[in-house]
PDB file of N, CA and C in Angstrom:
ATOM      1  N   UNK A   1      17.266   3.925  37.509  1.00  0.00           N
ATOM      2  CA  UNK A   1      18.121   3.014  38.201  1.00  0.00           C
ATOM      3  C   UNK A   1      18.939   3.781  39.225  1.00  0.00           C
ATOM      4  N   UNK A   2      18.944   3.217  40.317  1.00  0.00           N
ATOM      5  CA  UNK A   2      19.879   3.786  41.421  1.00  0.00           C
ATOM      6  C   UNK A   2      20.927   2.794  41.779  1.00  0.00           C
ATOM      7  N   UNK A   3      22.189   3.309  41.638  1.00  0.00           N
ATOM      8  CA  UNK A   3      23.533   2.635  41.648  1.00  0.00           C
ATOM      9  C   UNK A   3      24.192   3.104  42.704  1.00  0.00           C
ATOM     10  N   UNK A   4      25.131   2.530  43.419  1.00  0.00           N
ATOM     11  CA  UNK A   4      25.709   2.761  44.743  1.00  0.00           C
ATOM     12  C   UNK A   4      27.553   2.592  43.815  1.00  0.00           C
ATOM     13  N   UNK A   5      28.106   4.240  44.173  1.00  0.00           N
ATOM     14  CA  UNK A   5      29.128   4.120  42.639  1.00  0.00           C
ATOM     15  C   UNK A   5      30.178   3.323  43.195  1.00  0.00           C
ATOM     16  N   UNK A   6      30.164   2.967  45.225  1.00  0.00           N
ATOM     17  CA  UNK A   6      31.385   2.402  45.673  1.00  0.00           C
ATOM     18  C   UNK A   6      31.761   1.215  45.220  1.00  0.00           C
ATOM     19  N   UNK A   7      30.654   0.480  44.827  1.00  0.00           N
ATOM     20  CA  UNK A   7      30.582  -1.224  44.589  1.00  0.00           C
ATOM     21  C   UNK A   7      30.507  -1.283  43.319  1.00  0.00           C
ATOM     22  N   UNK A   8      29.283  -0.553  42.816  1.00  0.00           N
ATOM     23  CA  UNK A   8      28.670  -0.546  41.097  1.00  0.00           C
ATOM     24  C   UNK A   8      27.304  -1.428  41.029  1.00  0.00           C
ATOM     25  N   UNK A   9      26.872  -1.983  42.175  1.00  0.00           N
ATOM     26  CA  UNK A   9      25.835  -2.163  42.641  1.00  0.00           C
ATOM     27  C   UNK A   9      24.320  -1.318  42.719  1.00  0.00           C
ATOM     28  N   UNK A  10      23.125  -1.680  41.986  1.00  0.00           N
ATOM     29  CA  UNK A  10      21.832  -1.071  41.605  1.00  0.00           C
ATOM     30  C   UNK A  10      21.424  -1.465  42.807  1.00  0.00           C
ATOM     31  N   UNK A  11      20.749  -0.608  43.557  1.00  0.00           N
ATOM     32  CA  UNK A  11      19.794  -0.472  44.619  1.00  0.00           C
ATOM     33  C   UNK A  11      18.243  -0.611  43.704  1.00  0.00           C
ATOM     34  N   UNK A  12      17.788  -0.084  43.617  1.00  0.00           N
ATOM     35  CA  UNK A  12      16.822   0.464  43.102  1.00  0.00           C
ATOM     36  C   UNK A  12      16.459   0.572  41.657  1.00  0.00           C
ATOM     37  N   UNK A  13      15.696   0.277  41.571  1.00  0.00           N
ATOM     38  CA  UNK A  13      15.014   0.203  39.305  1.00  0.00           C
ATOM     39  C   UNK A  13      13.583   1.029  39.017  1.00  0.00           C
ATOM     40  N   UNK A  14      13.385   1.372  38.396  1.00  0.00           N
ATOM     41  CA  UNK A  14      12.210   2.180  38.164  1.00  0.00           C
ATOM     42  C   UNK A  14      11.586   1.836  36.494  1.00  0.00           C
ATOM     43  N   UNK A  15      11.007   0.661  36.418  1.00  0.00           N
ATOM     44  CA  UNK A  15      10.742   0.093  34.939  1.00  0.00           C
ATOM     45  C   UNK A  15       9.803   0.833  34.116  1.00  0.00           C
ATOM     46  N   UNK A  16       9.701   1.841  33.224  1.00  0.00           N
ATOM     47  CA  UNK A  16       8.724   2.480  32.658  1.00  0.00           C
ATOM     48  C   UNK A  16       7.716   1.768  31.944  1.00  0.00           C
ATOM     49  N   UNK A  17       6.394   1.848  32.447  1.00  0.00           N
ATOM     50  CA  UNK A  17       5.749   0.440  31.861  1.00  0.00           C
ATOM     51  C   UNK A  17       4.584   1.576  31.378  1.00  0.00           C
ATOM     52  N   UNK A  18       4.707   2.484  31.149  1.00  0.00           N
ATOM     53  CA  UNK A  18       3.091   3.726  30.452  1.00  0.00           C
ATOM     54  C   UNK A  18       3.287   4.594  31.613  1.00  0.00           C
ATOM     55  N   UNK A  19       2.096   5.658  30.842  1.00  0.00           N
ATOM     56  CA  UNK A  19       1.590   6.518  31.411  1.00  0.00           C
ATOM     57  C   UNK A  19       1.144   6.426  33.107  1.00  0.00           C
ATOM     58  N   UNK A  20       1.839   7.386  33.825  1.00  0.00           N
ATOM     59  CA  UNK A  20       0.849   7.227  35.073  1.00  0.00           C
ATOM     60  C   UNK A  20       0.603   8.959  35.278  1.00  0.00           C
ATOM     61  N   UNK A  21       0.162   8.857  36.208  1.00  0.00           N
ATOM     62  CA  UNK A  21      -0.928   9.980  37.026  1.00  0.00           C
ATOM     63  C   UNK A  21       0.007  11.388  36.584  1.00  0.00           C
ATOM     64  N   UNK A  22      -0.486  12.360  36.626  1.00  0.00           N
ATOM     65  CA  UNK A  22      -0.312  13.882  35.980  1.00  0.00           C
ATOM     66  C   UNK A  22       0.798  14.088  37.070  1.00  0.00           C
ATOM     67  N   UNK A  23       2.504  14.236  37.284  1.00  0.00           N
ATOM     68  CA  UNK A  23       3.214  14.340  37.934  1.00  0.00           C
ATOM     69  C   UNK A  23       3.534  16.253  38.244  1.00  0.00           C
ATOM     70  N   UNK A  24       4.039  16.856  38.915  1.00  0.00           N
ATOM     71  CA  UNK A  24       3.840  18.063  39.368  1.00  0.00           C
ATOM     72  C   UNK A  24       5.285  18.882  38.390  1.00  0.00           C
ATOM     73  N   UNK A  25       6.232  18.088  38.325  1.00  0.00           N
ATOM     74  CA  UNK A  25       6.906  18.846  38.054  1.00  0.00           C
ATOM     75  C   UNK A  25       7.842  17.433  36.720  1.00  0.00           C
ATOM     76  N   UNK A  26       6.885  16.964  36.351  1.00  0.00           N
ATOM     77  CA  UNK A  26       7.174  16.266  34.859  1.00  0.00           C
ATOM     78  C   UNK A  26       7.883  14.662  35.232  1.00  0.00           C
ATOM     79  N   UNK A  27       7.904  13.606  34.544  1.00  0.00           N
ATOM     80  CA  UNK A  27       8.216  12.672  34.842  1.00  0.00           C
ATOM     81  C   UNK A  27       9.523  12.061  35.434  1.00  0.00           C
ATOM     82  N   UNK A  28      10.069  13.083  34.368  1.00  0.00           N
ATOM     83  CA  UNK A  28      11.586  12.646  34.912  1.00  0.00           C
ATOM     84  C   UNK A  28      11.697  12.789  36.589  1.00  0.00           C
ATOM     85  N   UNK A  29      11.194  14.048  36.727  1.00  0.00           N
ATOM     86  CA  UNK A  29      11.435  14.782  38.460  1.00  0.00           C
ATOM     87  C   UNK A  29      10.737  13.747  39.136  1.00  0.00           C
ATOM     88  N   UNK A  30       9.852  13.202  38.838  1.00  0.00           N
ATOM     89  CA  UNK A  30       8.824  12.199  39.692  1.00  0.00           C
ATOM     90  C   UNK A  30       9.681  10.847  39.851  1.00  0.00           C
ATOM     91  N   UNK A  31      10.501  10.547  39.137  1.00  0.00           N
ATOM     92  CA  UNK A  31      11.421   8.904  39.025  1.00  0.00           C
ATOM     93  C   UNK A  31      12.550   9.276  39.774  1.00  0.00           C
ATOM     94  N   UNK A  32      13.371  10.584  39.721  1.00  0.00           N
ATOM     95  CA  UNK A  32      14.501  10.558  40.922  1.00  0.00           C
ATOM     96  C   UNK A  32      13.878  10.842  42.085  1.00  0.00           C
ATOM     97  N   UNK A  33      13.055  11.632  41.928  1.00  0.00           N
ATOM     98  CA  UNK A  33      12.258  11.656  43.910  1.00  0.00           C
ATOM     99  C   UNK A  33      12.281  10.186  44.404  1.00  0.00           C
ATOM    100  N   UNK A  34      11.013   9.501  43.571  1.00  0.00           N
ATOM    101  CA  UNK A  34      10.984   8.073  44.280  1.00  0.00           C
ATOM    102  C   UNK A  34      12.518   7.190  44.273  1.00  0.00           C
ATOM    103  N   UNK A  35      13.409   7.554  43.706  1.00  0.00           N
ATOM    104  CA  UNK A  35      14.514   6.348  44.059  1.00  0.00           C
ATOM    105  C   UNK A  35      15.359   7.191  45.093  1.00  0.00           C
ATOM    106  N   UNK A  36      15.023   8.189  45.224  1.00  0.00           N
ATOM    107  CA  UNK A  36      16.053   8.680  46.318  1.00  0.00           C
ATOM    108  C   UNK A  36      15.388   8.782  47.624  1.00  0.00           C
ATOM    109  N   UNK A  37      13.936   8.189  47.827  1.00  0.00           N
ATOM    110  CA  UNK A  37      13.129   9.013  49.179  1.00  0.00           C
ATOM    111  C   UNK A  37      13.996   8.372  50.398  1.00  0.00           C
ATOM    112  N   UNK A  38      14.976   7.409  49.554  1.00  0.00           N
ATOM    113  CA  UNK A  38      15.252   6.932  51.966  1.00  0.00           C
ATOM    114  C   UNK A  38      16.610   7.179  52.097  1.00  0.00           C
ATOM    115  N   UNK A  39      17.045   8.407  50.834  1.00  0.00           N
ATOM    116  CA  UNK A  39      18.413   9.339  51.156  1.00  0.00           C
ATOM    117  C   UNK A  39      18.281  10.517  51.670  1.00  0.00           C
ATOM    118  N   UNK A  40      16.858  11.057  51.858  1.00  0.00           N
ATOM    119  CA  UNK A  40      16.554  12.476  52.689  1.00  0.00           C
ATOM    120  C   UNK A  40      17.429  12.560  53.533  1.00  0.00           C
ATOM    121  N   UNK A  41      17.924  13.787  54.090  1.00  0.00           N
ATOM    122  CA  UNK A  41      18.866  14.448  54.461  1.00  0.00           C
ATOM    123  C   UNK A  41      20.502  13.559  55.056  1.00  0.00           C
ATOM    124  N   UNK A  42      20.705  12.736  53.801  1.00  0.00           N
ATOM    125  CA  UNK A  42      21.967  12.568  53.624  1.00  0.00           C
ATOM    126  C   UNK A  42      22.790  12.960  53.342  1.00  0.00           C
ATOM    127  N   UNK A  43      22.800  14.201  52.584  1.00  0.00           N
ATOM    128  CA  UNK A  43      23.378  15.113  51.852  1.00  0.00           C
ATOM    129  C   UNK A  43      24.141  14.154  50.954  1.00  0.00           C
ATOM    130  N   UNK A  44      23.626  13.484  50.361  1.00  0.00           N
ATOM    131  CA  UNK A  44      24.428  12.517  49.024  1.00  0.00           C
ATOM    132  C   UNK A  44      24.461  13.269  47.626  1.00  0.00           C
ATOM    133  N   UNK A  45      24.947  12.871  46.933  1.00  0.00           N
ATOM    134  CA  UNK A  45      25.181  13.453  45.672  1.00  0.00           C
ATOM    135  C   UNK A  45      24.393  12.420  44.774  1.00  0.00           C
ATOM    136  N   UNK A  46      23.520  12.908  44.100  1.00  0.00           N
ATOM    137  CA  UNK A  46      23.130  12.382  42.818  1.00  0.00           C
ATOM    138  C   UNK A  46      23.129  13.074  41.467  1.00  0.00           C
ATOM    139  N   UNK A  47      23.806  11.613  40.705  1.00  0.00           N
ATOM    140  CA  UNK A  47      24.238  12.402  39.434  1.00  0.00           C
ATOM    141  C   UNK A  47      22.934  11.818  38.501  1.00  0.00           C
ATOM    142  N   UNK A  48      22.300  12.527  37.108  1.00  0.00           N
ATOM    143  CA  UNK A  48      21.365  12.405  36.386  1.00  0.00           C
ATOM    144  C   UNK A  48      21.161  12.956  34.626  1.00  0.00           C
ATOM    145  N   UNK A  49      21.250  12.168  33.963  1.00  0.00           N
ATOM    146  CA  UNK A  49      21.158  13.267  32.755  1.00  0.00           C
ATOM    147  C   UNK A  49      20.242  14.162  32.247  1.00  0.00           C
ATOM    148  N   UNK A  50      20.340  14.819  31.399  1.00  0.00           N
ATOM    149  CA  UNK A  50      19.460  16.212  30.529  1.00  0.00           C
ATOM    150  C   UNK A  50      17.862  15.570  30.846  1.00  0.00           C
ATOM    151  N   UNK A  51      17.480  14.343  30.534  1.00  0.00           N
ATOM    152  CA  UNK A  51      16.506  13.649  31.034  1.00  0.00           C
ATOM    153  C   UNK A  51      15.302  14.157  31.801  1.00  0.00           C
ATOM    154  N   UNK A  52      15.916  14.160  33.146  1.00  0.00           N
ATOM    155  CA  UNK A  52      15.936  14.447  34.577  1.00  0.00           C
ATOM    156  C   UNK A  52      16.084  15.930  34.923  1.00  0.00           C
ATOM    157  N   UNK A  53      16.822  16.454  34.653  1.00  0.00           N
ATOM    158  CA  UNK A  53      17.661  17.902  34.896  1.00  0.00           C
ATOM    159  C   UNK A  53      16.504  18.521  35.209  1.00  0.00           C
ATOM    160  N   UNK A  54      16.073  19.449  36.007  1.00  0.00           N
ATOM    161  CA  UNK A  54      15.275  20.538  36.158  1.00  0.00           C
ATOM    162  C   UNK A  54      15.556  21.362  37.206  1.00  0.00           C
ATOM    163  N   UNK A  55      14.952  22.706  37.302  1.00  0.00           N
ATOM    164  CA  UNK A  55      15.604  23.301  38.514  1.00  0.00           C
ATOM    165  C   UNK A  55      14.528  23.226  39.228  1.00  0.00           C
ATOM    166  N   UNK A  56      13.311  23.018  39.178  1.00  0.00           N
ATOM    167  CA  UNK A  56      12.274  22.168  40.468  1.00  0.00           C
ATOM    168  C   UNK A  56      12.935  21.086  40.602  1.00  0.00           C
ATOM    169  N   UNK A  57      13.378  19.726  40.066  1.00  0.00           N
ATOM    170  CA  UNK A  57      13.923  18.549  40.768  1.00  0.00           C
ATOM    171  C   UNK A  57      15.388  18.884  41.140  1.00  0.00           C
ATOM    172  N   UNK A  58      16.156  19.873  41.194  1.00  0.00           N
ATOM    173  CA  UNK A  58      17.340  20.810  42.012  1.00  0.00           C
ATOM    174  C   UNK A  58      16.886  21.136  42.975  1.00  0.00           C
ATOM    175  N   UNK A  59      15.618  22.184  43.327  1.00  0.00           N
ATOM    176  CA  UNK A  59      15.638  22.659  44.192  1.00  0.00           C
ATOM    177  C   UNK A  59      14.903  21.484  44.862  1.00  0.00           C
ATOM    178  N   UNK A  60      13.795  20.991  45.108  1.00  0.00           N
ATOM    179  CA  UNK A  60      13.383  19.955  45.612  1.00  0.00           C
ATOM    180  C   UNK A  60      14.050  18.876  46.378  1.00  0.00           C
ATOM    181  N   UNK A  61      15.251  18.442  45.152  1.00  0.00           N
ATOM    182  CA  UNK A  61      16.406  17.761  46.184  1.00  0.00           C
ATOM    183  C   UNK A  61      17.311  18.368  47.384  1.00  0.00           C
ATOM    184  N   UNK A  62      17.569  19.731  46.727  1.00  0.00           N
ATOM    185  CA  UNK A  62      17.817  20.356  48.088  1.00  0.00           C
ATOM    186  C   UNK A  62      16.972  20.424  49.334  1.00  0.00           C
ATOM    187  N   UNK A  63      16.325  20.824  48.908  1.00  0.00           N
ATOM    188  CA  UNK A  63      15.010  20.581  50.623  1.00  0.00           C
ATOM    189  C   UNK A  63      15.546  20.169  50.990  1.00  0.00           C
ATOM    190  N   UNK A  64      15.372  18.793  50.883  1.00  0.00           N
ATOM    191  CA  UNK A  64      15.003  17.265  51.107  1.00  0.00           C
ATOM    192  C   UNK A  64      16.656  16.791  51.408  1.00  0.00           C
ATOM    193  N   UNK A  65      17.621  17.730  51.175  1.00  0.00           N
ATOM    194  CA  UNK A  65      18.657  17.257  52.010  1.00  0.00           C
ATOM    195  C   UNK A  65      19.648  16.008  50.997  1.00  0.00           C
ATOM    196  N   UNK A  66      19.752  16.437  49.577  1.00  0.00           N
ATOM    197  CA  UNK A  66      20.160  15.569  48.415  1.00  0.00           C
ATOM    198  C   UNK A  66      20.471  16.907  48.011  1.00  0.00           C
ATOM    199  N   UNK A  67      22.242  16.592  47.508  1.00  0.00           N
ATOM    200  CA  UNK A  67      22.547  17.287  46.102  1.00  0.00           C
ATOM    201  C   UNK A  67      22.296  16.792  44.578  1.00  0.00           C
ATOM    202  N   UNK A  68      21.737  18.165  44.216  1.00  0.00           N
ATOM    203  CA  UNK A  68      21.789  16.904  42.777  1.00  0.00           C
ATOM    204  C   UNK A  68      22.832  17.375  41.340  1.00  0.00           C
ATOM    205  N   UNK A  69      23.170  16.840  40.522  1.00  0.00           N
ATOM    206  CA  UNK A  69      24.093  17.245  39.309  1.00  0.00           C
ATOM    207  C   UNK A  69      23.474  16.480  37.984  1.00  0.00           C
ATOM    208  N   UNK A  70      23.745  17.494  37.219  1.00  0.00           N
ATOM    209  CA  UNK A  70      22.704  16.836  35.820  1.00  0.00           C
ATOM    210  C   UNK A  70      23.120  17.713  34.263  1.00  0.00           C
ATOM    211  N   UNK A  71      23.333  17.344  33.468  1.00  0.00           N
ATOM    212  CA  UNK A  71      23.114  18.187  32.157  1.00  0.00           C
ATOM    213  C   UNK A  71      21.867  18.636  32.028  1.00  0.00           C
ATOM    214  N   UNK A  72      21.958  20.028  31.566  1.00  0.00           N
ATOM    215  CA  UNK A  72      20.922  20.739  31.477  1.00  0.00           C
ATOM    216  C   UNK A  72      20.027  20.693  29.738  1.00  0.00           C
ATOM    217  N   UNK A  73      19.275  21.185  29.602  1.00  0.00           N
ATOM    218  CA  UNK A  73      18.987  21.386  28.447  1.00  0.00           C
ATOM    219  C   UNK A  73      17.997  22.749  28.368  1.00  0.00           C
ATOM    220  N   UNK A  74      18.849  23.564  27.236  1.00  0.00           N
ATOM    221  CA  UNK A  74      18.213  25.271  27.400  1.00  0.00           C
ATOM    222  C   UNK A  74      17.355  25.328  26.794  1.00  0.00           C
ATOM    223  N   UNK A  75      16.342  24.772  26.470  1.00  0.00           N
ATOM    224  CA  UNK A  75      15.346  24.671  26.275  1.00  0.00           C
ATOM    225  C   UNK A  75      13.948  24.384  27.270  1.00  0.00           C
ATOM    226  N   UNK A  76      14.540  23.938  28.344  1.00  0.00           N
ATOM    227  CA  UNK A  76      13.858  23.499  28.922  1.00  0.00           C
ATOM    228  C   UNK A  76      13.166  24.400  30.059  1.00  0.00           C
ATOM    229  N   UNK A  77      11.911  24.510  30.732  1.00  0.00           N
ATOM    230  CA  UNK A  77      10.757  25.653  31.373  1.00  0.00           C
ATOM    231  C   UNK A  77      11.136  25.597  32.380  1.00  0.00           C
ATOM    232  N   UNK A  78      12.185  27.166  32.570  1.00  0.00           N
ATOM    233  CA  UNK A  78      12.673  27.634  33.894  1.00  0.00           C
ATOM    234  C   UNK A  78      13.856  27.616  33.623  1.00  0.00           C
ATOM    235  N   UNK A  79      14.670  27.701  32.406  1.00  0.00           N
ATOM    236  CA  UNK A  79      15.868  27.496  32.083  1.00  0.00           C
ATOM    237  C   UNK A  79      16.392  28.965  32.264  1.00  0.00           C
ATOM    238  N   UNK A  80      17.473  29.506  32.939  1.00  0.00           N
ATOM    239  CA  UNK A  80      17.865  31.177  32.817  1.00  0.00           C
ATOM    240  C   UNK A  80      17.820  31.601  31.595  1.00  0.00           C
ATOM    241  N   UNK A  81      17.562  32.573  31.008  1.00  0.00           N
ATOM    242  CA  UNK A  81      18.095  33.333  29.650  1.00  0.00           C
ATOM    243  C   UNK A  81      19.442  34.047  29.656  1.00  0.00           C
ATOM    244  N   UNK A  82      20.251  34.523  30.472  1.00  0.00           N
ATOM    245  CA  UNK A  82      21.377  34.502  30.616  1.00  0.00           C
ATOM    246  C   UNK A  82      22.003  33.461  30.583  1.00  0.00           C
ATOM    247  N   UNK A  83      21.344  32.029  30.901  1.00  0.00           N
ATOM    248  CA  UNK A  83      22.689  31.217  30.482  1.00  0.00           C
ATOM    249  C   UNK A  83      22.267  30.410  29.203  1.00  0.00           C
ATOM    250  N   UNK A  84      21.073  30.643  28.011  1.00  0.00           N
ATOM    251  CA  UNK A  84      20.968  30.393  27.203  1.00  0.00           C
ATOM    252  C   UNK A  84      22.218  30.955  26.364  1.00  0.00           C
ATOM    253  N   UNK A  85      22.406  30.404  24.738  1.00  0.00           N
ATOM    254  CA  UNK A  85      23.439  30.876  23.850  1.00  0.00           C
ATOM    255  C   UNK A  85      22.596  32.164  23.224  1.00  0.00           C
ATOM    256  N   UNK A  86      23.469  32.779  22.595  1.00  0.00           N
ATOM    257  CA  UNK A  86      22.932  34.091  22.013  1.00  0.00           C
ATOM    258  C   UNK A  86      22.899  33.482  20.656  1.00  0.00           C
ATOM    259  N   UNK A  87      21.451  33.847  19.847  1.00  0.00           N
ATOM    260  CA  UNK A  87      21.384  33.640  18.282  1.00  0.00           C
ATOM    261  C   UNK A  87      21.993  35.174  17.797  1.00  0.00           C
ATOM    262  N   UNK A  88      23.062  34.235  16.695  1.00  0.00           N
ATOM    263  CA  UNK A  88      23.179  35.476  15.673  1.00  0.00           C
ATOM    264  C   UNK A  88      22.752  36.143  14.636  1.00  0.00           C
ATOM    265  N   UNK A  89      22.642  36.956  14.972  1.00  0.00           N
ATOM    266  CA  UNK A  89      21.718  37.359  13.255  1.00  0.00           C
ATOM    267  C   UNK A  89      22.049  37.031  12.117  1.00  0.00           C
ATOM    268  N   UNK A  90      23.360  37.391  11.481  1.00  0.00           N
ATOM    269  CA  UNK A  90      23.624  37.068  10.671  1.00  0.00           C
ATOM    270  C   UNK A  90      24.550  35.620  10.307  1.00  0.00           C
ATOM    271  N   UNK A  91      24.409  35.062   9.645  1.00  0.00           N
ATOM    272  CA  UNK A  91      25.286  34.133   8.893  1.00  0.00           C
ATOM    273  C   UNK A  91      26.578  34.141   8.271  1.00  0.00           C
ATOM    274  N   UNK A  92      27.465  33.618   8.750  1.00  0.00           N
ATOM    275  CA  UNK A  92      28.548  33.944   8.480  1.00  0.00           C
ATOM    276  C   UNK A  92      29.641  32.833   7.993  1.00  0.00           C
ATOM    277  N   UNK A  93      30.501  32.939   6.809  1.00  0.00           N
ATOM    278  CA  UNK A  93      31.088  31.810   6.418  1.00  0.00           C
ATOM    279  C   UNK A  93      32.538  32.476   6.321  1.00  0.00           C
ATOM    280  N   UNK A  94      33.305  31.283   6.499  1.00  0.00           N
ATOM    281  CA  UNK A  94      34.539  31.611   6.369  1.00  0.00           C
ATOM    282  C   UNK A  94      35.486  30.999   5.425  1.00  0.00           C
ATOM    283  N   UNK A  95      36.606  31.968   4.760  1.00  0.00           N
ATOM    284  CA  UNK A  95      37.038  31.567   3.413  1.00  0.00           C
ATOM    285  C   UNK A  95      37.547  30.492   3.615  1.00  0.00           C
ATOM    286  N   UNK A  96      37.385  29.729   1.838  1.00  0.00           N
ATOM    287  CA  UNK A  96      37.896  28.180   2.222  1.00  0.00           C
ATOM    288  C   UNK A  96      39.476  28.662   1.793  1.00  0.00           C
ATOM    289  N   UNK A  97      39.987  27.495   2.136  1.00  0.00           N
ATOM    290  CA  UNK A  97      42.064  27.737   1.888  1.00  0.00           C
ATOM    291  C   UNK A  97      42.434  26.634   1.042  1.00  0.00           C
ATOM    292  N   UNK A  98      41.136  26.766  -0.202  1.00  0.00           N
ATOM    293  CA  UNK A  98      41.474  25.672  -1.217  1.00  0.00           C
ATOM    294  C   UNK A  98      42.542  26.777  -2.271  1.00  0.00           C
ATOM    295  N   UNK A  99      43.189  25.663  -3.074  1.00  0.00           N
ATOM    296  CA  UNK A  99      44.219  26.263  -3.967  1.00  0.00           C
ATOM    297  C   UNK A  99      43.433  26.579  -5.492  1.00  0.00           C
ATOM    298  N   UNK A 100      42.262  26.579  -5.605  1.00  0.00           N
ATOM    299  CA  UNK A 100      41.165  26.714  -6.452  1.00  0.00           C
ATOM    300  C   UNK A 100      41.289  28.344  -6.556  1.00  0.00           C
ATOM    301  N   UNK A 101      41.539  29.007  -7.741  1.00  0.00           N
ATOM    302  CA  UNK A 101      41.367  30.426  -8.143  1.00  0.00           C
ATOM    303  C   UNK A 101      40.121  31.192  -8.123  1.00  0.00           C
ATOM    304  N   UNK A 102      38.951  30.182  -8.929  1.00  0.00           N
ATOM    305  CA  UNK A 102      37.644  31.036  -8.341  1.00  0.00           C
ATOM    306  C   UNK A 102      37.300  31.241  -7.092  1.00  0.00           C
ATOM    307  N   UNK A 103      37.690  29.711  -6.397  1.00  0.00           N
ATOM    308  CA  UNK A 103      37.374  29.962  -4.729  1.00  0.00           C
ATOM    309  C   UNK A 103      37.961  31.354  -4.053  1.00  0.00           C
ATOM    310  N   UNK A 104      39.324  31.645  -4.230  1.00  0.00           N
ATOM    311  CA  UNK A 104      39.826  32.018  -4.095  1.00  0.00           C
ATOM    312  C   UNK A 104      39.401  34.120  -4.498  1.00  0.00           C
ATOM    313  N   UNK A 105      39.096  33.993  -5.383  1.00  0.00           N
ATOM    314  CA  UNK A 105      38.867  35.225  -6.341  1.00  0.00           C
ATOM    315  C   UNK A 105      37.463  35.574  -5.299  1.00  0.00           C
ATOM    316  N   UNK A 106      36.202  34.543  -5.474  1.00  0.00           N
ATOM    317  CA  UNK A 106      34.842  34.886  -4.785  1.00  0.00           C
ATOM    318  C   UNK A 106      34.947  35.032  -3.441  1.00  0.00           C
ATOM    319  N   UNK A 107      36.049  34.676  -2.492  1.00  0.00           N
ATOM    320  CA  UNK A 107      36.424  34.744  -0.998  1.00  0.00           C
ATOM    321  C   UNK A 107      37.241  36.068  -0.842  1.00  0.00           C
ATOM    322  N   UNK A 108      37.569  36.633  -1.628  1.00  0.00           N
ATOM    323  CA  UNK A 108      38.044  38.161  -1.596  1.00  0.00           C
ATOM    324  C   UNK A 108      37.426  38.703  -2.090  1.00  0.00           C
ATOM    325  N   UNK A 109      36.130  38.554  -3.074  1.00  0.00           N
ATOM    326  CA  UNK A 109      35.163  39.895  -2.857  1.00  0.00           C
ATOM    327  C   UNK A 109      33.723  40.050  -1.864  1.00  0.00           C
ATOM    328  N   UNK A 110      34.202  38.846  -1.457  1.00  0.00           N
ATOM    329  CA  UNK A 110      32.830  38.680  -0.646  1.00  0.00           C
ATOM    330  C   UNK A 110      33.560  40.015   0.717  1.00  0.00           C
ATOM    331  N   UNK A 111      32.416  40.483   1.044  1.00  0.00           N
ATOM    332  CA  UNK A 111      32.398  41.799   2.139  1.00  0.00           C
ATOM    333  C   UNK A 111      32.653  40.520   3.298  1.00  0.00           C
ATOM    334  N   UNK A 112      33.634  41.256   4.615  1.00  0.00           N
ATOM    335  CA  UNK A 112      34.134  40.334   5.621  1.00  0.00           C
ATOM    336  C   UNK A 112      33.037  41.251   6.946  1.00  0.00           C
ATOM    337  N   UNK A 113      32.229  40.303   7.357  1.00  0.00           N
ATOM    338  CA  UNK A 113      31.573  40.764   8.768  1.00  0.00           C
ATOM    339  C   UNK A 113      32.515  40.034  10.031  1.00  0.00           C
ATOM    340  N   UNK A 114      32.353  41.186  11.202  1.00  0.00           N
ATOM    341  CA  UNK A 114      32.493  40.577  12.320  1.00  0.00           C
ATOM    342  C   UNK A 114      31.364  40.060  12.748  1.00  0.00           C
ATOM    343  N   UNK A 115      31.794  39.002  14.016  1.00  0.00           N
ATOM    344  CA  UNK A 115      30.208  38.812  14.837  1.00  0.00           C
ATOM    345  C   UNK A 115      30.559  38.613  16.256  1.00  0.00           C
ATOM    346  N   UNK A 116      29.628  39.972  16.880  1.00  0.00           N
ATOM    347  CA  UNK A 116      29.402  40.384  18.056  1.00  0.00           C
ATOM    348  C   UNK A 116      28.764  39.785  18.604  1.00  0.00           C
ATOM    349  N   UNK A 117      29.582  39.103  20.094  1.00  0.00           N
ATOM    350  CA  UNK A 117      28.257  38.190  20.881  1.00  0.00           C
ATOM    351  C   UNK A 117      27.809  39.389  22.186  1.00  0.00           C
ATOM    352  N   UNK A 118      27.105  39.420  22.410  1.00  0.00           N
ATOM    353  CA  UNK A 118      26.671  40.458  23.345  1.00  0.00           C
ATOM    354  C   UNK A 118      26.067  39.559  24.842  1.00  0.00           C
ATOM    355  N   UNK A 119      26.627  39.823  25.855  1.00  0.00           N
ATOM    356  CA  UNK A 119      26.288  38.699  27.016  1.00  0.00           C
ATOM    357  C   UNK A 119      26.040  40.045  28.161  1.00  0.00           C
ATOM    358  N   UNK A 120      24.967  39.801  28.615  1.00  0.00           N
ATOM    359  CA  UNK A 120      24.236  40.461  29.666  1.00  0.00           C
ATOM    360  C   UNK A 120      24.403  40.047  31.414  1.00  0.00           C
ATOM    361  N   UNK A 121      25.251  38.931  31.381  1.00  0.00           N
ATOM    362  CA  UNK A 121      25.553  38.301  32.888  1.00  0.00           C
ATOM    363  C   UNK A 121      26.334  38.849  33.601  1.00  0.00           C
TER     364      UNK A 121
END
């Protein structure tokens, strides 16, 4: 759906009715191209969710003279690894602040780890 945010008014709908043809850079990227083709070099802003998000349908809109903004998802092919999260190795729990004596007794002998995030950016 393409919305015009001055009014709140839909321009444009894109009804998912199946499968179509093998798209280049995945479906989502193929549904904001077509609702935006007669904003080329407007320099408009389009906003989109995790959905949509890609950095081919980023850069693409740039060409083409469209900003675009979107939640990302780090999982997703072409995502940086610098701005992925770092897994930690170890597991780590922290004492409970119940008034319970065993709790209490097993949360002071348990060995206390730190955890080091290590960021490469």
């Amino acid at each position: 759906m393409l919305g015009d945010s001055s009014n709140g008014y839909f321009s444009k709908m894109d009804i998912y009715t199946g499968r179509k043809d093998k798209t280049e850079h995945g479906l989502g990227a193929s549904v904001v191209k077509q609702l935006t083709e007669d904003f080329h070099n407007s320099w408009r802003y389009v906003f989109f969710d995790n959905f949509f998000t890609s950095k081919y349908l980023l850069l693409d809109l740039l060409q083409v003279g469209i900003y675009g903004c979107g939640t990302a998802r780090s999982n997703r092919k072409g995502f940086p690894e610098q701005l992925k999260k770092p897994k930690l190795k170890q597991r780590y729990e922290l004492p409970n602040n119940n008034n319970n004596n065993n709790n209490n007794n097993n949360n002071n002998n348990k060995l206390k780890q730190s955890i080091v995030i290590k960021n490469n950016i």
